[in-house]
Protein backbone atom coordinates (compact mmCIF):
# COMPACT_ATOMS: atom_id res chain seq x y z
CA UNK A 1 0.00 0.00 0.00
CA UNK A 2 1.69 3.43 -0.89
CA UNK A 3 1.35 6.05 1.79
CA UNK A 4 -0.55 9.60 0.66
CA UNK A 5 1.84 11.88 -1.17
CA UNK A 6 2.32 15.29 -0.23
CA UNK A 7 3.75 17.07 -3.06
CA UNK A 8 3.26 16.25 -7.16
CA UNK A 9 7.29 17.29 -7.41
CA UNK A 10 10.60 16.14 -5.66
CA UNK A 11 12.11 13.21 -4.89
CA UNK A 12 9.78 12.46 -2.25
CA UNK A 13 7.32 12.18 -5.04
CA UNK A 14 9.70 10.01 -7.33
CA UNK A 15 10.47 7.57 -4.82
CA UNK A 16 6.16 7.62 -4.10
CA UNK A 17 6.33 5.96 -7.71
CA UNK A 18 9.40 4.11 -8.02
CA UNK A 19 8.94 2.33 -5.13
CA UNK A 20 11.35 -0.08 -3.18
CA UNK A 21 9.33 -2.87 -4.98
CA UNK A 22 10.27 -1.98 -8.48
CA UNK A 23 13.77 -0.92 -7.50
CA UNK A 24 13.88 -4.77 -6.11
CA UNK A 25 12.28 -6.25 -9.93
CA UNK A 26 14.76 -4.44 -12.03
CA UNK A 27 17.45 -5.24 -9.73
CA UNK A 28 17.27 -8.61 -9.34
CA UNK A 29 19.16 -9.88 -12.51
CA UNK A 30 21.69 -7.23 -12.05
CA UNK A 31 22.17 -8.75 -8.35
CA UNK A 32 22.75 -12.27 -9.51
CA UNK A 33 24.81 -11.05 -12.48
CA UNK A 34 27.40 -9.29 -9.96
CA UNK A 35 26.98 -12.31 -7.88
CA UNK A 36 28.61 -14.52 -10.54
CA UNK A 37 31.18 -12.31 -11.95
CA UNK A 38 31.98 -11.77 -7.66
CA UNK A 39 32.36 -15.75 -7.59
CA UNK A 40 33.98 -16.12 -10.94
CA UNK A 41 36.60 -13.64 -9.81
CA UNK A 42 37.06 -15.84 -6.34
CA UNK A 43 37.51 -18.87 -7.69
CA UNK A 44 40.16 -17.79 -10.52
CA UNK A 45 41.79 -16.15 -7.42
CA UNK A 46 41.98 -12.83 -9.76
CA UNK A 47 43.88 -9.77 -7.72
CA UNK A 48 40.33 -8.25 -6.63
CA UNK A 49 42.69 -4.70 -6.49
CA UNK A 50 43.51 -4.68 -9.71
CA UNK A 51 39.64 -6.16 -10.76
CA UNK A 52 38.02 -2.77 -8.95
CA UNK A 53 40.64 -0.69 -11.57
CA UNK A 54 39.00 -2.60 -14.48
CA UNK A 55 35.26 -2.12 -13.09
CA UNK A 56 35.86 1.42 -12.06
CA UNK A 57 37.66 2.48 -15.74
CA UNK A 58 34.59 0.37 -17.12
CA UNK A 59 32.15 2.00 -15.54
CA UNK A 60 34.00 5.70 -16.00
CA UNK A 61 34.23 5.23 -19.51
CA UNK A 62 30.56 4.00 -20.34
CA UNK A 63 28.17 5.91 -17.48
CA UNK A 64 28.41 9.14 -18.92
CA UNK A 65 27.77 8.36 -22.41
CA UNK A 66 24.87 6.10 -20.89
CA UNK A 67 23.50 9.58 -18.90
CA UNK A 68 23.50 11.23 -22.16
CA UNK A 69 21.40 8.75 -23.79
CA UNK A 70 18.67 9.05 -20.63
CA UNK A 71 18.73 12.38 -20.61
CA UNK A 72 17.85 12.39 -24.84
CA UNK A 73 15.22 9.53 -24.20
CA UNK A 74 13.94 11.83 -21.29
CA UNK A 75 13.68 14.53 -23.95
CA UNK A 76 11.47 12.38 -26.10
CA UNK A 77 9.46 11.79 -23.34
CA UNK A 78 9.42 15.20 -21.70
CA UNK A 79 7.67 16.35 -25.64
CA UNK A 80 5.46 13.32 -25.14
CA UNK A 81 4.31 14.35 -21.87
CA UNK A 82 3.70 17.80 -23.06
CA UNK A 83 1.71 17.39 -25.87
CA UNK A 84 -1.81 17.31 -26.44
CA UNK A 85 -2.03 13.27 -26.64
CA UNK A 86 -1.32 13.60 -22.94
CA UNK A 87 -4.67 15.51 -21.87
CA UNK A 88 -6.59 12.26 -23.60
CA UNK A 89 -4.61 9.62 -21.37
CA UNK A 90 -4.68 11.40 -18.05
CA UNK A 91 -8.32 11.27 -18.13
CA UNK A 92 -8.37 7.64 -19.20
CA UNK A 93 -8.59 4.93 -16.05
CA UNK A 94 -5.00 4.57 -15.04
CA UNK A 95 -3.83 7.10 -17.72
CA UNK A 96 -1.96 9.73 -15.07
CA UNK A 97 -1.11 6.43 -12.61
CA UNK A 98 0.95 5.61 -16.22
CA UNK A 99 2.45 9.06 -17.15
CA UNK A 100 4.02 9.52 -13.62
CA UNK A 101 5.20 5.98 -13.19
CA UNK A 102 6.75 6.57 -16.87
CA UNK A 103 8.39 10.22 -15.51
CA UNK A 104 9.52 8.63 -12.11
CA UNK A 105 11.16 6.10 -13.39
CA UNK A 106 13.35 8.12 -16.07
CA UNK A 107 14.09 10.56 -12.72
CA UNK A 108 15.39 7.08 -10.79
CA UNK A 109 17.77 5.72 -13.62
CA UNK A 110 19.40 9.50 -14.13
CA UNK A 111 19.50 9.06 -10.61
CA UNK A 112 21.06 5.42 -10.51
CA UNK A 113 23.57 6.77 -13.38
CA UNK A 114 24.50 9.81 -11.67
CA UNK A 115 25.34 8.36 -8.40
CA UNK A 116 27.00 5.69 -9.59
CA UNK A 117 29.55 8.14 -11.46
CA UNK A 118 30.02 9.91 -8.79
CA UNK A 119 30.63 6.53 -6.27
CA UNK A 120 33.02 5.31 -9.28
CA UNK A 121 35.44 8.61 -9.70
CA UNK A 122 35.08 8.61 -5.84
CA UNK A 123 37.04 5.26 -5.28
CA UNK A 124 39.21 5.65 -8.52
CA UNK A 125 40.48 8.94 -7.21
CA UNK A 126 40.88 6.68 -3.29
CA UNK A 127 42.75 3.60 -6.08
CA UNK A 128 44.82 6.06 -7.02
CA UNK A 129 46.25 7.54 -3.76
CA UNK A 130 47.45 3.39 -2.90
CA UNK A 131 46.28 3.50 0.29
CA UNK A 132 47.84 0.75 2.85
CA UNK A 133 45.65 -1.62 4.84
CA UNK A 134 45.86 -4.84 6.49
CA UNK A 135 45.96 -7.13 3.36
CA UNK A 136 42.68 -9.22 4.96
CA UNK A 137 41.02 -5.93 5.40
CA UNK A 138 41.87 -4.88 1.97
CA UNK A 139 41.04 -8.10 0.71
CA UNK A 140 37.43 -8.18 2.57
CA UNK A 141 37.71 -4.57 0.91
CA UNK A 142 38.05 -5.21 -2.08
CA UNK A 143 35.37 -7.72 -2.61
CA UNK A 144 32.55 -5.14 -1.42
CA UNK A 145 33.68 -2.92 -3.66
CA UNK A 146 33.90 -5.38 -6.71
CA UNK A 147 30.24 -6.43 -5.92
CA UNK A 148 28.75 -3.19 -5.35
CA UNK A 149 30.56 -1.89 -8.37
CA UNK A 150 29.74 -4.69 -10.26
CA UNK A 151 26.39 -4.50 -9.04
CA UNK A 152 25.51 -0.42 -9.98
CA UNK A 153 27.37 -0.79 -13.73
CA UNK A 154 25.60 -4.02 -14.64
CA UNK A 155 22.25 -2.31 -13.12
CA UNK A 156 22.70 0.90 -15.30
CA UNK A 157 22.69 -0.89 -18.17
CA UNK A 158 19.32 -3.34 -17.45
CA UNK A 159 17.50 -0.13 -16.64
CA UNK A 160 18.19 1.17 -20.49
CA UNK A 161 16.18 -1.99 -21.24
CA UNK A 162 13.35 -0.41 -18.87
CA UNK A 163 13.97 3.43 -21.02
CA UNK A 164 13.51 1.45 -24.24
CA UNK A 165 10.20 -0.02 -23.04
CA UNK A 166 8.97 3.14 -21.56
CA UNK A 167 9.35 4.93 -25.07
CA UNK A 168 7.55 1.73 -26.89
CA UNK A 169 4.87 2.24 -24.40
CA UNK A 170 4.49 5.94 -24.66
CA UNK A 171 4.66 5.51 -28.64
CA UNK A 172 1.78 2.53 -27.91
CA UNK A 173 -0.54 5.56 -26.24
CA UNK A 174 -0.72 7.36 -29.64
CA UNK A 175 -3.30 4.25 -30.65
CA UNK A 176 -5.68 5.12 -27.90
């Protein structure tokens, strides 16, 4: 059951649509995918250090290109939104539940993919000062890091999947 909103705008509002429940269904692949790239990594006893460089330079060199491409679909659907075709749905059963489930979940992946950019120059820029820790520490360190990282770049990408199907949708509303 969501709880009443109190504002249309904000993040409060975006998380009111996007809730913890669909974060947890587009995430679960992404999870499992991290999982077994965590435990393929292990068990080839791969220098985890030098496997958070590769992950972090991955993710540094694809994000941004991958925030441009939200931020054009968002364009498409920001004209969508505004145009006339919009007035029809809204007052169709469901039709605004649809447009701001559609707009919230464009504002959570440029979310995701912001963060994520941020979190990656963060601990390239802390990989690049060679920091020295206990090596079980760094070890135990280095693992979290793999995963999470692993986690948020695989993630990033399945949620372009959930863009592409949001546009296909919003194209599917011009047969109403």
């Amino acid at each position: 059951m969501r709880t009443k909103r109190k504002s249309l705008f904000g993040w409060s509002n975006v998380f009111h649509n996007y809730s913890l429940l669909d974060f947890a269904k587009d995430a679960w692949m992404p999870f499992l995918i991290a999982l077994v790239l965590l435990a393929v990594a292990m068990l080839n006893h791969k220098d985890m250090y030098v496997q958070v460089e590769k992950i972090l330079d991955l993710g540094i060199s694809i994000i941004p290109s991958m925030v441009a491409l939200i931020v054009a679909a968002y364009t498409i659907m920001l004209s969508f939104i505004l145009s006339d075709k919009v007035t029809s749905i809204k007052n169709k059963e469901g039709g605004a539940d649809f447009i701001q489930s559609i707009n919230s979940g464009f504002a959570f992946c440029l979310l995701i993919s912001i963060l994520t950019i941020i979190m990656m120059v963060l601990a390239k820029g802390i990989c690049n000062m060679q920091v020295e820790v206990e090596p079980t520490l760094a070890n135990i360190i280095n693992y979290v890091v793999y995963f999470l990282f692993s986690f948020l770049l695989v993630y990033s990408v399945f949620i372009l999947i959930g863009i592409v199907i949001d546009i296909y949708n919003s194209g599917q509303t011009s047969l109403l």
